[in-house]
Protein backbone atom coordinates (compact mmCIF):
# COMPACT_ATOMS: atom_id res chain seq x y z
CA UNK A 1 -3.25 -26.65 19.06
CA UNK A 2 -5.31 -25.13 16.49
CA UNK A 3 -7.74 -27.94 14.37
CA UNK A 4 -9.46 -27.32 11.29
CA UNK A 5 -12.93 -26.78 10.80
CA UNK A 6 -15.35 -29.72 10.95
CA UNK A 7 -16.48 -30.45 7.60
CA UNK A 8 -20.38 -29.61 7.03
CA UNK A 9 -22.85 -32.07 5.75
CA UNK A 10 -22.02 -31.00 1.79
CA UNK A 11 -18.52 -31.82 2.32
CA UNK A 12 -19.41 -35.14 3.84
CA UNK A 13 -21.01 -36.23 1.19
CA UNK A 14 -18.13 -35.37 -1.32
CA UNK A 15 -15.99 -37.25 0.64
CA UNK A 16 -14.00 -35.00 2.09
CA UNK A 17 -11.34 -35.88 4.74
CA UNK A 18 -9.56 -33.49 7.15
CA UNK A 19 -6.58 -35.51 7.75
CA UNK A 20 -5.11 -36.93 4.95
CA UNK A 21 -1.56 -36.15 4.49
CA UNK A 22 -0.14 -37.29 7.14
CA UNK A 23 -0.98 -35.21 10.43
CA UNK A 24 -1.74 -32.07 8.59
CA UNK A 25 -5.24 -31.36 7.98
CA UNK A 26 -7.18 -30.85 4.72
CA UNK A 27 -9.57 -27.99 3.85
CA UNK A 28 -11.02 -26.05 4.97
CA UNK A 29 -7.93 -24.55 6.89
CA UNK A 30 -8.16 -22.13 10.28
CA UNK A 31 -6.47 -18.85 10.51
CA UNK A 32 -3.63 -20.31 12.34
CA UNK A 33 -2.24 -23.40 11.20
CA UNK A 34 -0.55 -26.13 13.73
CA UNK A 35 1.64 -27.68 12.85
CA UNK A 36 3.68 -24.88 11.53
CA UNK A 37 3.34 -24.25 7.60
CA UNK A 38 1.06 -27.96 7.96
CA UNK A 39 -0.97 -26.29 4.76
CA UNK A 40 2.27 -25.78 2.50
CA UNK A 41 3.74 -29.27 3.76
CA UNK A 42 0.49 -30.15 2.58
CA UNK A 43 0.08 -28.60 -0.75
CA UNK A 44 4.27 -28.57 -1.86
CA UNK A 45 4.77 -32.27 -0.76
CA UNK A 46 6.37 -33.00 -4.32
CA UNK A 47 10.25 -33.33 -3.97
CA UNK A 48 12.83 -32.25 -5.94
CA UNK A 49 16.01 -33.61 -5.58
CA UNK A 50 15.09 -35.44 -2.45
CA UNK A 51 13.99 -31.96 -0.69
CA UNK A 52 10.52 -31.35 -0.18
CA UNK A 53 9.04 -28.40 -2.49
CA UNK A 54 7.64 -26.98 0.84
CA UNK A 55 11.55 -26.16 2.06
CA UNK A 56 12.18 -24.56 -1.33
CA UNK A 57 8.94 -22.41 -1.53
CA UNK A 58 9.90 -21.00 2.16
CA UNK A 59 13.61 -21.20 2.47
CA UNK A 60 14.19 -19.77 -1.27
CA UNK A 61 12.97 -16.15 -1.19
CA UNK A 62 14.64 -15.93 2.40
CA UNK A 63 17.97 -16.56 0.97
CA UNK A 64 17.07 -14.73 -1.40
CA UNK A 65 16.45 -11.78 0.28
CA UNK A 66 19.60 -12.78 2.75
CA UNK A 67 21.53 -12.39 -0.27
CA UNK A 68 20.42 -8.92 -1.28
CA UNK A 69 21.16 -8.11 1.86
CA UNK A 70 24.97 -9.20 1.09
CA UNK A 71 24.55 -7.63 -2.15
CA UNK A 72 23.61 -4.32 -0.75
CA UNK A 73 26.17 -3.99 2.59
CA UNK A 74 28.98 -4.66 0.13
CA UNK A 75 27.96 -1.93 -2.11
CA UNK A 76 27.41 0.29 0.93
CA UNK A 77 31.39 -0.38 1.91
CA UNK A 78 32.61 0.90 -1.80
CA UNK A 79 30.21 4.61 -0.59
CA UNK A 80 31.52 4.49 2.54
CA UNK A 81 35.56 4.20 1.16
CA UNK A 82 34.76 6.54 -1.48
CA UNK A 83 33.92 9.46 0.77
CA UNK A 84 36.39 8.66 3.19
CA UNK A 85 38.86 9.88 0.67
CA UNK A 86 37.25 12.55 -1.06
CA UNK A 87 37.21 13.89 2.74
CA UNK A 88 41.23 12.79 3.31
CA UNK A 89 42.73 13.50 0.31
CA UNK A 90 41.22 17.05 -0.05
CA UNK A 91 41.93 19.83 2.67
CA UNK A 92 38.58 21.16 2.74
CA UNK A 93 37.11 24.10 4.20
CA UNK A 94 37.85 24.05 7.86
CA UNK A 95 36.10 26.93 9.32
CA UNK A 96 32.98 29.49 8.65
CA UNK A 97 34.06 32.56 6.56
CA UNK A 98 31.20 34.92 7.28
CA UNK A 99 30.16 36.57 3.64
CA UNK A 100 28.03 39.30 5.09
CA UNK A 101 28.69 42.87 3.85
CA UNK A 102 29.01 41.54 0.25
CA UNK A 103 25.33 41.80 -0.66
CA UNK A 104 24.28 38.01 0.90
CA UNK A 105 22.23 37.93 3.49
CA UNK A 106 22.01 34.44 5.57
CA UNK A 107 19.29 31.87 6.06
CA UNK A 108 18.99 29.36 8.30
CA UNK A 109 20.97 26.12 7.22
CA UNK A 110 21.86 22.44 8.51
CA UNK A 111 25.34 22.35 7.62
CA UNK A 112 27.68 22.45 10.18
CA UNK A 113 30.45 25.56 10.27
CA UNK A 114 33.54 23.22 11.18
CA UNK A 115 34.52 19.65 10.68
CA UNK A 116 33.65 19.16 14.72
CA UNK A 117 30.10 20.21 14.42
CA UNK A 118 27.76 17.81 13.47
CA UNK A 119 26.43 17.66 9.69
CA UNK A 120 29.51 19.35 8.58
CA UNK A 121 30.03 19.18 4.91
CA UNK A 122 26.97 17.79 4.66
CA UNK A 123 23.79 18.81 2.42
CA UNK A 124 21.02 21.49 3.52
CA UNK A 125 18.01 19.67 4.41
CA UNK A 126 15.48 22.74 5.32
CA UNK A 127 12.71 20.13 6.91
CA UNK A 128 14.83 18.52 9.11
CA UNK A 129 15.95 22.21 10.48
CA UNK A 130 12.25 22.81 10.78
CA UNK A 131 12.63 19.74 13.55
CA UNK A 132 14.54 22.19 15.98
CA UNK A 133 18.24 21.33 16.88
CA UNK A 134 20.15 18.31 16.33
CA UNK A 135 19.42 15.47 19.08
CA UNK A 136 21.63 12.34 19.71
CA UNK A 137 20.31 9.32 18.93
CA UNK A 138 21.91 6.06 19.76
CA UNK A 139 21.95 3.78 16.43
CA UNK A 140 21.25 0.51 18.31
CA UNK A 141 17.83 2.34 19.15
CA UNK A 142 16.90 3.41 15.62
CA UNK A 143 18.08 -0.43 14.58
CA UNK A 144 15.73 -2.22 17.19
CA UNK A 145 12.48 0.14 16.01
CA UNK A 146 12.94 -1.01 12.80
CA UNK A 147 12.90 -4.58 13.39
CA UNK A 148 9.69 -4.68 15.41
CA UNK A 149 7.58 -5.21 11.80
CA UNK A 150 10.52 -7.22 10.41
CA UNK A 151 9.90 -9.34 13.15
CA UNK A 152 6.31 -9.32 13.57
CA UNK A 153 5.72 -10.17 9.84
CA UNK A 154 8.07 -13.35 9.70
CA UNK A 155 6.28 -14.55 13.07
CA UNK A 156 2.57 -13.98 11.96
CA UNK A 157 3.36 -15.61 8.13
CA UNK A 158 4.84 -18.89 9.57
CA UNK A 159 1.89 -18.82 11.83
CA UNK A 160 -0.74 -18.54 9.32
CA UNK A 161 1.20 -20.21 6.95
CA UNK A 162 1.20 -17.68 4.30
CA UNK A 163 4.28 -18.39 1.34
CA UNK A 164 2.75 -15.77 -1.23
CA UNK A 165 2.58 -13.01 1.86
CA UNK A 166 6.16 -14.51 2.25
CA UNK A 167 7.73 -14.53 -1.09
CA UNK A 168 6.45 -11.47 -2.21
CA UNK A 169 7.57 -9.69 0.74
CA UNK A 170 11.17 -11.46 -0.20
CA UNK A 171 11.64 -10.79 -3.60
CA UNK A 172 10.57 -6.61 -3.20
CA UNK A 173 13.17 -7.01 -0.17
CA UNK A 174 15.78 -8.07 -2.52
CA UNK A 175 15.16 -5.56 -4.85
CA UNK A 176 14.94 -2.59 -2.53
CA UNK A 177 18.86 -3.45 -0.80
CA UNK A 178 19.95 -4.06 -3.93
CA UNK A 179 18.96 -0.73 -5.52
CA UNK A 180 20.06 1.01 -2.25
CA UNK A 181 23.47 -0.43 -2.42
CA UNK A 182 23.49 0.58 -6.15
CA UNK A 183 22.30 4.15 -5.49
CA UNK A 184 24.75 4.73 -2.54
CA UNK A 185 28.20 4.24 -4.97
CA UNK A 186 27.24 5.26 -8.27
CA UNK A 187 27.01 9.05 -6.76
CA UNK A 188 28.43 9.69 -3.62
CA UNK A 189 26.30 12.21 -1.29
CA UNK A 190 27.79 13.56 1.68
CA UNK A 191 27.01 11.80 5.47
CA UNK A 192 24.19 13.87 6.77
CA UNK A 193 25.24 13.77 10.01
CA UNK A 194 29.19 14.92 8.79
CA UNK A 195 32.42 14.09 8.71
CA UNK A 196 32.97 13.95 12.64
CA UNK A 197 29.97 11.67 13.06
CA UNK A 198 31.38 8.87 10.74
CA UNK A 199 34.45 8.71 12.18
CA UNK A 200 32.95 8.26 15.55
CA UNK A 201 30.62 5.82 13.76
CA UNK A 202 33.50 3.61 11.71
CA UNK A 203 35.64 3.49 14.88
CA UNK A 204 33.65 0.70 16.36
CA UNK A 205 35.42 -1.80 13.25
CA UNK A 206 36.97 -0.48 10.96
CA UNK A 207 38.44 3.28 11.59
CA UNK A 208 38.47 6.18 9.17
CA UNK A 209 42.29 5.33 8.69
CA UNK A 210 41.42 1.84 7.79
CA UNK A 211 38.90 2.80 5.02
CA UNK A 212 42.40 5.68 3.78
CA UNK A 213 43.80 3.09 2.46
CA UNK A 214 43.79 1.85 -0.76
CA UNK A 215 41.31 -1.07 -0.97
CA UNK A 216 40.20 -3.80 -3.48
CA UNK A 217 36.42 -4.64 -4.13
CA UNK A 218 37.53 -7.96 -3.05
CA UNK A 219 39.19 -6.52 0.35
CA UNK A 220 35.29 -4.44 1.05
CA UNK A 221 33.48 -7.68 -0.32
CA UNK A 222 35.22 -9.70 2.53
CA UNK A 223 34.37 -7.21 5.48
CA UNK A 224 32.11 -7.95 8.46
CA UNK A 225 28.75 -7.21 6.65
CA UNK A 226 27.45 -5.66 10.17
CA UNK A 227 29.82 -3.05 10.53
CA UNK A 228 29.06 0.82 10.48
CA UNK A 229 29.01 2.62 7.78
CA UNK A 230 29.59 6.37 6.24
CA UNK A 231 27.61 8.12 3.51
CA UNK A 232 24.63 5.37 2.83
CA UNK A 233 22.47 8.10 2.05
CA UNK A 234 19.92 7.14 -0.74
CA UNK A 235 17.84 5.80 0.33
CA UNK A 236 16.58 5.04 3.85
CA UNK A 237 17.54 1.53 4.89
CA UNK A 238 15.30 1.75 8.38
CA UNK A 239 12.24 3.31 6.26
CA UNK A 240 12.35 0.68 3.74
CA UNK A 241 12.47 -2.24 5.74
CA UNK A 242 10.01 -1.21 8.03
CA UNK A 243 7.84 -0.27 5.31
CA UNK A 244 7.67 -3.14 2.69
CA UNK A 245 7.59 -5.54 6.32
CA UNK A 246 4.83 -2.99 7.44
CA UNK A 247 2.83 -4.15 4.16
CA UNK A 248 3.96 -7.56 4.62
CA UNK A 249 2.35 -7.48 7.71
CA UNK A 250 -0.83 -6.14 6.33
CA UNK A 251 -1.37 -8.45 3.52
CA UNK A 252 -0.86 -11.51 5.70
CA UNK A 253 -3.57 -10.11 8.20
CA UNK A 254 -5.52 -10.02 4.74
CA UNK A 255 -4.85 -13.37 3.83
CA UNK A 256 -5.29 -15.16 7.13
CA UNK A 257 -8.82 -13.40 7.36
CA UNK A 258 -10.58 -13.79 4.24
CA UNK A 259 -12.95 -16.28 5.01
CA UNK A 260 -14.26 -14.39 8.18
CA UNK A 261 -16.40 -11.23 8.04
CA UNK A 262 -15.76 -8.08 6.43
CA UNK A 263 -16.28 -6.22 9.92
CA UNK A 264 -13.82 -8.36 11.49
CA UNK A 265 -10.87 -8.35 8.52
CA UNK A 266 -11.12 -4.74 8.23
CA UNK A 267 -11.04 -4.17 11.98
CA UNK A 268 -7.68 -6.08 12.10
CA UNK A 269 -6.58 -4.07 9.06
CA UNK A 270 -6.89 -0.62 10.17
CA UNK A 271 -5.46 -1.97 13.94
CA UNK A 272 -2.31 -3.04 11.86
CA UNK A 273 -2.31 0.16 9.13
CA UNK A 274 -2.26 2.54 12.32
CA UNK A 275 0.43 0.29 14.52
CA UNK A 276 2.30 0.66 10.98
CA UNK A 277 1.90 4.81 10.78
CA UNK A 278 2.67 5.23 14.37
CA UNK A 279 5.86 2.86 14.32
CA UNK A 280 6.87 5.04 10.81
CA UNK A 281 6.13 8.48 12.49
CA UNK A 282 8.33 8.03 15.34
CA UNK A 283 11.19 5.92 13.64
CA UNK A 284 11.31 8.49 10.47
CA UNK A 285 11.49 11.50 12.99
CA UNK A 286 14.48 9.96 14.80
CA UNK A 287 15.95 9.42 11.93
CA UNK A 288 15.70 12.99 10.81
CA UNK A 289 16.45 14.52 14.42
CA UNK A 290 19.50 12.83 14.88
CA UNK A 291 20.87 13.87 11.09
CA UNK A 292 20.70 9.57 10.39
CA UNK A 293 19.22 10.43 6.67
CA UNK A 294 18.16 13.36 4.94
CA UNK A 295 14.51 13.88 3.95
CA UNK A 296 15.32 12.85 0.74
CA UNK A 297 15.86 9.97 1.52
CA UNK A 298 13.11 8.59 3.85
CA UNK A 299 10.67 10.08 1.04
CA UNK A 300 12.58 8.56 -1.86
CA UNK A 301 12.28 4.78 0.50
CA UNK A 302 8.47 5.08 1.37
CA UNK A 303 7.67 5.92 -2.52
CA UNK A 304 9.95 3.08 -3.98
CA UNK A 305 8.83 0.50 -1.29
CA UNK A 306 4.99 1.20 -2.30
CA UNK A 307 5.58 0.96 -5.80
CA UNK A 308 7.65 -1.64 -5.62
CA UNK A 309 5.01 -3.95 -3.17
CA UNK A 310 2.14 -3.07 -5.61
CA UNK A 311 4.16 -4.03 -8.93
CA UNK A 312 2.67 -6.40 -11.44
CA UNK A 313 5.91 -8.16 -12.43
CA UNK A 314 6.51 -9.09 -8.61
CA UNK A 315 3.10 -10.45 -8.64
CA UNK A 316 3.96 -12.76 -11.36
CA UNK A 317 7.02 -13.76 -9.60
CA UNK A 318 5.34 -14.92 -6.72
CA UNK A 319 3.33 -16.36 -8.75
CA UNK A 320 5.68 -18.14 -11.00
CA UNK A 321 7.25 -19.01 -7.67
CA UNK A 322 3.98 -20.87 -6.38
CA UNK A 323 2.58 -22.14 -9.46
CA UNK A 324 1.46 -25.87 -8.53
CA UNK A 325 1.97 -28.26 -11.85
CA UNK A 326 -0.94 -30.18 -13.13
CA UNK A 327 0.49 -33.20 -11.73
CA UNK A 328 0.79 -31.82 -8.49
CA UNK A 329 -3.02 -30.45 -8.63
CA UNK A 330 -3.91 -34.34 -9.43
CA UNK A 331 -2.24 -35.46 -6.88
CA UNK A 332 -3.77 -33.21 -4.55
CA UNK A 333 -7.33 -34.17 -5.85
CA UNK A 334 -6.61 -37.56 -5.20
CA UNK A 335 -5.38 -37.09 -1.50
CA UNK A 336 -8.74 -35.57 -0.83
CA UNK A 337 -11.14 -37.03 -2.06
CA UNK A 338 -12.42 -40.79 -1.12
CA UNK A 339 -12.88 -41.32 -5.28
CA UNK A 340 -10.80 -43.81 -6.84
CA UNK A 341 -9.72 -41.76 -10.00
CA UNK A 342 -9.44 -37.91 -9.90
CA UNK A 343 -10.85 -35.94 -12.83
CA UNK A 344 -8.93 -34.70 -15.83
CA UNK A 345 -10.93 -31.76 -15.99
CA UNK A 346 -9.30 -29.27 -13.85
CA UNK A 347 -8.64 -26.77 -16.04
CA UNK A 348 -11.04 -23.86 -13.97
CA UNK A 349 -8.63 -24.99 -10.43
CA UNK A 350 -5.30 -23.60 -12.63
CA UNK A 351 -6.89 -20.34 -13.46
CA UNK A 352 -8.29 -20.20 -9.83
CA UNK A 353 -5.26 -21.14 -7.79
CA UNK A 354 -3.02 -19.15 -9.89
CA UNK A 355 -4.79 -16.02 -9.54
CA UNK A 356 -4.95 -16.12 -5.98
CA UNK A 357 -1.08 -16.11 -6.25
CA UNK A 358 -1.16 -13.46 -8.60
CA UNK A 359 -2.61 -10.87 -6.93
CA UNK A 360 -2.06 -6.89 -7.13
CA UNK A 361 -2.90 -5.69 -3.63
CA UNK A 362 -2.62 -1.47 -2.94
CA UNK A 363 -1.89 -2.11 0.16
CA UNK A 364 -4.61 -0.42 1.93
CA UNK A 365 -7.90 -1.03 3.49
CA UNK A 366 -10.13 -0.02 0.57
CA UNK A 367 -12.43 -1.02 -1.49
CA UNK A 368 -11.26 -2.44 -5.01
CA UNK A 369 -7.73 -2.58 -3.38
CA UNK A 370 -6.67 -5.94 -5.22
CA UNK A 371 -6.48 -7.42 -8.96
CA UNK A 372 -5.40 -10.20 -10.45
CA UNK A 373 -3.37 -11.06 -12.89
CA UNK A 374 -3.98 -13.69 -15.63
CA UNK A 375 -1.30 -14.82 -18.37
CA UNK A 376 -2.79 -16.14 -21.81
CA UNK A 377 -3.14 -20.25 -21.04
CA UNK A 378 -5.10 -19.31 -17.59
CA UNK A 379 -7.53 -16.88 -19.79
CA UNK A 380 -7.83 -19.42 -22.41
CA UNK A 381 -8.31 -22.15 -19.60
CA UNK A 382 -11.18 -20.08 -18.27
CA UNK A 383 -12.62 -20.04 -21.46
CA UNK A 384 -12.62 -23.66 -22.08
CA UNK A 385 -14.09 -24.45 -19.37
CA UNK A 386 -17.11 -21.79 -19.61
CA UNK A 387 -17.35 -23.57 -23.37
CA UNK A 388 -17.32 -27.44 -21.84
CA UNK A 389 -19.69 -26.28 -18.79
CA UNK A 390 -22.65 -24.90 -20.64
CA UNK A 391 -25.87 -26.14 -21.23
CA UNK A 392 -25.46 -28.68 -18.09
CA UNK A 393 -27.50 -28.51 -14.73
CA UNK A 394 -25.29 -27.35 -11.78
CA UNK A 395 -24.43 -30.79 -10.05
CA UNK A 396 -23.02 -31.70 -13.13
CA UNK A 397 -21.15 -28.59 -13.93
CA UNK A 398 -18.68 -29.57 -10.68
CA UNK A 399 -16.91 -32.65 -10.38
CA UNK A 400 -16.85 -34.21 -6.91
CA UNK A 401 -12.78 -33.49 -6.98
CA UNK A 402 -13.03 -29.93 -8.34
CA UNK A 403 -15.45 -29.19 -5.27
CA UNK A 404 -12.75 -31.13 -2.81
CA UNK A 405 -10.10 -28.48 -4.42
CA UNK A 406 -12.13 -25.29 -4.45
CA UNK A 407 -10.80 -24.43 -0.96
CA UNK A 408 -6.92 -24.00 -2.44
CA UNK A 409 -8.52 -21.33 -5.06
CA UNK A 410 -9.05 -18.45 -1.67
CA UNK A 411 -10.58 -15.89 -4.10
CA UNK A 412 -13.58 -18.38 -3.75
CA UNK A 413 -13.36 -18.45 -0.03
CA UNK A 414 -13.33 -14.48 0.16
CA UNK A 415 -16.92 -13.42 1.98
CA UNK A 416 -16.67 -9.77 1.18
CA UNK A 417 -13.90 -7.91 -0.49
């Protein structure tokens, strides 16, 4: 069991408690928080509708994200019955017709020369050639590498008891299936592995012949969302998930660490940016060898996951998401401090608290890597208070609550950015 820090001799004197919600303990928090998400049962304990905003702040972007998911495998079904009949109801080429002697000469290419060799009727991806020949790689494997961050990310944020790491992570999630679904239907490429290859692949549920039929949306809507699929080409489903997880990962470690040393954070950084490069590397050339995606692809995933994680308006999201209400930020100044009344002045906590849940992170360990964003009633909030704070002596300029609060605003716990 992991306790909180003992308060210091300036906290005493506020009168600062370390257990007053219940079991959970009060500021200043550890890295790892026990009992699990203690600091958001602590901070959302306002219900709505008889839930507790704590369920809604976690369980929200999940289902969120579970429903992109949805969203995206059902859009993936409508590419995968389109090209099964553009490759039944034409009689495409079915052999190699040499076309030397009339002035071409040939290059190396991907494609496969008959509908038995794999990547047939596929499209010419010259870097994966560069790989050297095709290699069989089971699908399970390529599946279980990608959840390692997946997995890894959802662990360490419950355990640290991050929800803007969390929703963030969600909401770019959603996005990225969504627009992969979208991508896959709207233009149809070829399987990269060909035409042999998904029918191997859509014989474990449905078959080839299955898919020949004439469907409804509603008929691929209700499939098994699990089942294999033909033609998902653009873009990379493995390199996006592992990648926006992989930064997941990364900003939690971020998080969780800011109140200990800059030698120490950035250590733990760089030991999770390299576990990240080395997990990519060898999932993204598995992918390739085996014909799973074309390069396209996995270049086209990495780029929109990256811009996608370091977007303003999924910032604000999160933010929105988060925002505490000024009733709720009373009632939190009352639960920790021993003070009868809490102070109406709290104006500097909202532009604190919501720009640490606002933040623009470039995902990387360097310096500068972070802003934050600030709407027009937190910039004119900041301004009142620099107006009602001047001209008075420093023990004055802080109310005894404010100071009980300051350890909810994190850019003030941050040591060295």
């Amino acid at each position: 069991m992991v306790e909180s820090s003992p308060l210091n001799a300036r906290d005493a004197s506020l009168g600062l408690g370390t257990t007053l919600c219940g079991d959970f303990p009060g500021p200043p928090w550890p890295i790892f928080i026990w009992p699990l998400l203690g600091r958001s049962r602590f901070t959302f304990r306002k219900r709505s509708c008889g839930v507790p905003r704590w369920v809604l702040v976690w369980c929200g972007p999940a289902l969120v994200a579970a429903f992109g998911f949805l969203l995206q495998n059902w859009q993936l079904h409508i590419a995968t019955y389109e090209y099964v009949h553009v490759m039944r109801q034409y009689n495409l080429k079915e052999k190699y017709t040499p076309t030397k002697g009339q002035g071409i000469e040939d290059i190396p290419l991907t494609i496969g020369l008959s509908p038995q060799n794999v990547s047939y009727g596929s499209l010419d991806d010259p870097v994966t050639g560069m790989l050297g020949p095709y290699m069989d790689v089971n699908t399970s494997f390529l599946d279980s590498l990608a959840l390692l961050f997946p997995v890894g990310f959802a662990v360490l944020a419950i355990l640290t008891d991050r929800p803007y790491a969390w929703t963030r992570v969600m909401i770019c999630f959603f996005w990225l299936a969504v627009g992969k679904g979208f991508l896959a239907w709207v233009t149809v490429e070829p399987a990269s592995d060909g035409w042999q290859k998904c029918v191997d692949r859509l014989a474990a549920n449905y078959d080839a012949d299955w898919y020949a039929k004439s469907r409804s949306y509603c008929e691929l809507f209700a499939m098994y969302p699990f089942s294999r699929l033909c033609a998902d080409m653009m873009y990379s489903g493995h390199t996006y998930t592992v990648t926006i997880f992989a930064f997941g990962l990364f900003g939690v470690t971020r998080e969780a660490l800011r109140t200990q040393t800059s030698r120490y954070r950035m250590a733990a950084e760089f030991v999770v940016s390299v576990l990240a490069v080395i997990q990519q590397s060898i999932e993204i050339y598995f992918v390739l060898k085996s014909r799973f995606h074309y390069t396209a692809d996995v270049v086209m995933a990495i780029v929109l996951t990256y811009l996608l994680y370091t977007n303003g308006a999924i910032a604000i999201l999160t933010k929105r998401w988060l925002k505490l209400t000024k009733d709720e930020i009373t009632e939190l100044a009352k639960g920790l401090t021993q003070q009868s009344e809490a102070s109406d002045n709290l104006n500097w906590l909202f532009a604190l608290s919501t720009a640490a849940d606002g933040r623009v992170n470039l995902g990387c360990n360097c310096g500068g890597s972070e802003e934050y964003l600030y709407d027009a009633g937190e910039l004119q909030a900041i301004m009142d208070m620099i107006q009602n704070k001047e001209g008075l002596s420093d023990s004055e300029r802080w109310f005894i609550e404010q100071s009980m609060l300051l350890p909810l605003a994190e850019p003030q716990s941050i040591k060295s950015t």
